[in-house]
N, C-alpha and C. Protein backbone atom coordinates (compact mmCIF):
# COMPACT_ATOMS: atom_id res chain seq x y z
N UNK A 1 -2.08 -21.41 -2.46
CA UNK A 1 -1.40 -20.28 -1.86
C UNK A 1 -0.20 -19.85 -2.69
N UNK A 2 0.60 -20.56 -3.30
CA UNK A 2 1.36 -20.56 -3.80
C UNK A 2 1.51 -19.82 -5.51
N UNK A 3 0.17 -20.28 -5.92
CA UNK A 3 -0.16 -18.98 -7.07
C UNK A 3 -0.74 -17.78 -6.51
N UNK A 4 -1.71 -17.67 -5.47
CA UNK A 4 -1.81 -16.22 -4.62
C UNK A 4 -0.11 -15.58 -4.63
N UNK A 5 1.02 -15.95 -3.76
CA UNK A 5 2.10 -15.64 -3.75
C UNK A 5 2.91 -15.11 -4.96
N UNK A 6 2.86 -16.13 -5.67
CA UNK A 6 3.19 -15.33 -7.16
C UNK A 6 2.94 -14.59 -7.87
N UNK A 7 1.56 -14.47 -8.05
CA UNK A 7 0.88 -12.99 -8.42
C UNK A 7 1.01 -11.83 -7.66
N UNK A 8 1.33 -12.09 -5.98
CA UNK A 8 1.45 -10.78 -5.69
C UNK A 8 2.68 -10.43 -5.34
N UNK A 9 3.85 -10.91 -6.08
CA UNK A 9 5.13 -10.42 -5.78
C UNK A 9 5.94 -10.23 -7.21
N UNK A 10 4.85 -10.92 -8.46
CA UNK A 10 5.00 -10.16 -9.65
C UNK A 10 5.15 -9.11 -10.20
N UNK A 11 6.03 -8.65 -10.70
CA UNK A 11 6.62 -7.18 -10.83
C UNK A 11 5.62 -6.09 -11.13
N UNK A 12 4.49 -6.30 -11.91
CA UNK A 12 3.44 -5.33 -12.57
C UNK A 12 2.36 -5.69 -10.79
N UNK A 13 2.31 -6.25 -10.64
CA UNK A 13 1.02 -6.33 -9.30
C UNK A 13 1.97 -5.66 -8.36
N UNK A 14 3.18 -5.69 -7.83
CA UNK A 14 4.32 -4.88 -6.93
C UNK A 14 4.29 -3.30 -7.38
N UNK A 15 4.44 -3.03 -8.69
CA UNK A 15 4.50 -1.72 -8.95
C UNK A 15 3.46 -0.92 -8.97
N UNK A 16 2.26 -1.75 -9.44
CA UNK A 16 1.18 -1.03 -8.98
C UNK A 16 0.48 -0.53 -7.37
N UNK A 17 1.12 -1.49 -6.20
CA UNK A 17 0.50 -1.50 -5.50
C UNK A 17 1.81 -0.07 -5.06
N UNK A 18 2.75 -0.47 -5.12
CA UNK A 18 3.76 0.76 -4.57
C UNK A 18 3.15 1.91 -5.40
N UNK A 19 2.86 1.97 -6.68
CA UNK A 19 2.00 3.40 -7.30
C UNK A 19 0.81 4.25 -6.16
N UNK A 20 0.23 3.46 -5.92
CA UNK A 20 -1.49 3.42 -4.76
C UNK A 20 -0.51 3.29 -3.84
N UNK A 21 0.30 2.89 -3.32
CA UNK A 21 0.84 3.07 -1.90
C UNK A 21 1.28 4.47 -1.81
N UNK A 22 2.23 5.06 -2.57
CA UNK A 22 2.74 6.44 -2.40
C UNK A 22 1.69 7.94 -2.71
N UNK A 23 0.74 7.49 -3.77
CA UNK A 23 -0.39 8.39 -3.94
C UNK A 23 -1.22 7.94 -2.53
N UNK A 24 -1.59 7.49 -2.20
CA UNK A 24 -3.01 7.06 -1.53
C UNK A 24 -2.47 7.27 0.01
N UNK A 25 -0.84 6.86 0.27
CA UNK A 25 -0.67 6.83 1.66
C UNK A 25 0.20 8.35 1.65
N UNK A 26 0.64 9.22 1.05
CA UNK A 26 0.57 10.57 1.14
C UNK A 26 0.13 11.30 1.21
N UNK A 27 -1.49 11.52 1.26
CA UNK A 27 -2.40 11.78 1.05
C UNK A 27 -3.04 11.53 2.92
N UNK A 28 -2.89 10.00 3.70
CA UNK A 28 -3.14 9.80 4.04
C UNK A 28 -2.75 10.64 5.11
N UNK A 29 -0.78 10.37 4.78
CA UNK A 29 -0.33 11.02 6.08
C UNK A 29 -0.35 12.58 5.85
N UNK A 30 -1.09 13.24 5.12
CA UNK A 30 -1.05 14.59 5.13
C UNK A 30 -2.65 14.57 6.19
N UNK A 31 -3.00 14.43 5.83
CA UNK A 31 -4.56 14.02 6.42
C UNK A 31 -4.13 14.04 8.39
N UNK A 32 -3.55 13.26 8.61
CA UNK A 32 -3.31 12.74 10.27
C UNK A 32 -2.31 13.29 10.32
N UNK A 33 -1.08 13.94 10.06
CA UNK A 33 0.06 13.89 10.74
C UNK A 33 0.61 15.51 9.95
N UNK A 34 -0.23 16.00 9.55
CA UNK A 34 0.30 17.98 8.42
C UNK A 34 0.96 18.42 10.06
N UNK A 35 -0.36 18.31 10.50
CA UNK A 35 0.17 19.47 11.57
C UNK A 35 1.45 18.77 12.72
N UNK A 36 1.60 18.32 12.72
CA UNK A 36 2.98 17.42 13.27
C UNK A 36 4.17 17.97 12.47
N UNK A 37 4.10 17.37 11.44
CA UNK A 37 4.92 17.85 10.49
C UNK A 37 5.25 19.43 10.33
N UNK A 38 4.40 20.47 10.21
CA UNK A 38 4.82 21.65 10.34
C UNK A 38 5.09 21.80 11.73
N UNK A 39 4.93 21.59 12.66
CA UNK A 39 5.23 21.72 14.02
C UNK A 39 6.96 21.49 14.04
N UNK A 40 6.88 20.50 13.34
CA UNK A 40 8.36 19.46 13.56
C UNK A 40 8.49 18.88 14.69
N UNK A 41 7.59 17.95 14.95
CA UNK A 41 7.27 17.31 16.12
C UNK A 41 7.15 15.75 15.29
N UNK A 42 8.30 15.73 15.01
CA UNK A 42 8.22 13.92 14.22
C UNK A 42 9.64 13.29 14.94
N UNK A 43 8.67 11.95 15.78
CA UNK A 43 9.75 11.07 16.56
C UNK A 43 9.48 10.20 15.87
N UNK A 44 10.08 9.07 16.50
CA UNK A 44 10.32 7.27 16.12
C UNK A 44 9.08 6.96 15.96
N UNK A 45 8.01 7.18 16.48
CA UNK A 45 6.84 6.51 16.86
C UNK A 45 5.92 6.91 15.85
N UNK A 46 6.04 7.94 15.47
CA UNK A 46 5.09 9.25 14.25
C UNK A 46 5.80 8.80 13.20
N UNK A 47 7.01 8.26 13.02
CA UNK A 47 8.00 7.51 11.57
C UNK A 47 7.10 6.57 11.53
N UNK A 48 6.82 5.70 12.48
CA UNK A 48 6.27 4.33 12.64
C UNK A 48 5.20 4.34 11.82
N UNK A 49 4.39 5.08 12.59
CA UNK A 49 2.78 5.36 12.14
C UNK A 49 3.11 6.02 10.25
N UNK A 50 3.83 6.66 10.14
CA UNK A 50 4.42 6.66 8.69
C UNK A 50 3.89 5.75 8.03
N UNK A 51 5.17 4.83 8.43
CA UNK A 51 5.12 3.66 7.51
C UNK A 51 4.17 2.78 7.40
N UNK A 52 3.38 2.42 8.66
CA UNK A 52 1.77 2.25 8.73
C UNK A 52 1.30 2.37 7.71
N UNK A 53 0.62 3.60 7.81
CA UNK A 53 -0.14 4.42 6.83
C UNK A 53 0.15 4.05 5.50
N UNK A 54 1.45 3.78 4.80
CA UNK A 54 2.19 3.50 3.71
C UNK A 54 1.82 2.39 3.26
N UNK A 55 1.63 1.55 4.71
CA UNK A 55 1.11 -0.55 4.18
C UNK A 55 -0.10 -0.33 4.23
N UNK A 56 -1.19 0.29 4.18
CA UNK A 56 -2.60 -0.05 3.86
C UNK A 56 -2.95 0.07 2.69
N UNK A 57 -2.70 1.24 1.98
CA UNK A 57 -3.13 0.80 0.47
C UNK A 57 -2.12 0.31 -0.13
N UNK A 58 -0.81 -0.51 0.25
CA UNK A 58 0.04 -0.74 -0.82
C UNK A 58 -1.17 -2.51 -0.43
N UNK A 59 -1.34 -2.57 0.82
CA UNK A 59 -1.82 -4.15 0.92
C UNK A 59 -3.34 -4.26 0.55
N UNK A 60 -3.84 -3.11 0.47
CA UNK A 60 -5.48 -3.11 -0.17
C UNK A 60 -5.43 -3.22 -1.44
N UNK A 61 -3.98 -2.42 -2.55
CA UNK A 61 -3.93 -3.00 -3.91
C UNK A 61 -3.19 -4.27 -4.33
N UNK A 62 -2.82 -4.96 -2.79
CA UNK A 62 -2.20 -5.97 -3.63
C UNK A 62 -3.37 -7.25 -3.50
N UNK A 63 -3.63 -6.85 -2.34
CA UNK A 63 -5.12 -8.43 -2.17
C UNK A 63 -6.44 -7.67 -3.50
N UNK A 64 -6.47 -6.58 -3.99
CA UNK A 64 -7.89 -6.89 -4.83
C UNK A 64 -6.95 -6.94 -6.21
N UNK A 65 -5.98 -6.68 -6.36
CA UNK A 65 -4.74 -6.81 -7.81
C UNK A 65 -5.06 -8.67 -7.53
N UNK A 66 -4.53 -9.09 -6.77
CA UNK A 66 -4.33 -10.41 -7.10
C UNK A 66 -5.91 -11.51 -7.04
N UNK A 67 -6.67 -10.82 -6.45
CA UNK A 67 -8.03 -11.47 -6.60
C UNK A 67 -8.57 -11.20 -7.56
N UNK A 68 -8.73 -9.89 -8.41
CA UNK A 68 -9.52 -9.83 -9.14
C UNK A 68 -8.25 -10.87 -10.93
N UNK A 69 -6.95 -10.91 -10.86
CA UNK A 69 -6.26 -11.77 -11.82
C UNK A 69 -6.46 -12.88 -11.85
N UNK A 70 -6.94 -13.77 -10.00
CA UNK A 70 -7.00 -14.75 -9.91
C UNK A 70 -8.72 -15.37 -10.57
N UNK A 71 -9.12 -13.94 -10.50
CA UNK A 71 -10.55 -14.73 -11.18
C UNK A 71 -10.79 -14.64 -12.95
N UNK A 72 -9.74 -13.99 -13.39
CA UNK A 72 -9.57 -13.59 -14.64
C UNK A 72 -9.01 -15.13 -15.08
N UNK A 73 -7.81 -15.43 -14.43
CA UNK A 73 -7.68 -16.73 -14.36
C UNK A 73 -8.64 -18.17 -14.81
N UNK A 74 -9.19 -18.14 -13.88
CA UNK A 74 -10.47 -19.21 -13.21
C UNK A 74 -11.33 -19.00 -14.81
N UNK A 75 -11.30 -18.20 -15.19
CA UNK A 75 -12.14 -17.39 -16.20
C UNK A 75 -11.79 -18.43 -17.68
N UNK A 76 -10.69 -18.01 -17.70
CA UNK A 76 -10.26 -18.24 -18.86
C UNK A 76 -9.87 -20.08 -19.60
């Protein structure tokens, strides 16, 4: 667990996943939440769901970032 951990809080596996987090989850919340947003109908709860949206692909690139290094690893 402890090399899982390290690889995914390594600066190049962190920046990438925040790269795919801000493309992929802007995208997302334009998708579910445009018309909110032009409305201006954004509370605490619609922030929430925000930031939601924000942790799925930052955590979908950090578990296949660090699985697919860890087998590069194993590899070598």
């Amino acid at each position: 667990m402890s090399e899982w951990l390290q690889i995914a809080t390594s600066g190049a596996c962190v920046r990438r996943a925040l790269c795919y987090a801000v493309i992929v989850g802007v995208i997302l919340i334009l998708i579910n939440h445009v018309d909110a947003i032009l409305r201006g109908d954004i509370d605490t709860l619609r922030v929430l769901k925000m930031g939601l949206t924000l942790l799925v692909p930052y955590t979908v690139s950090t578990l296949s970032s660090v699985q697919a290094l860890m087998k590069v690893r194993k590899q070598a």
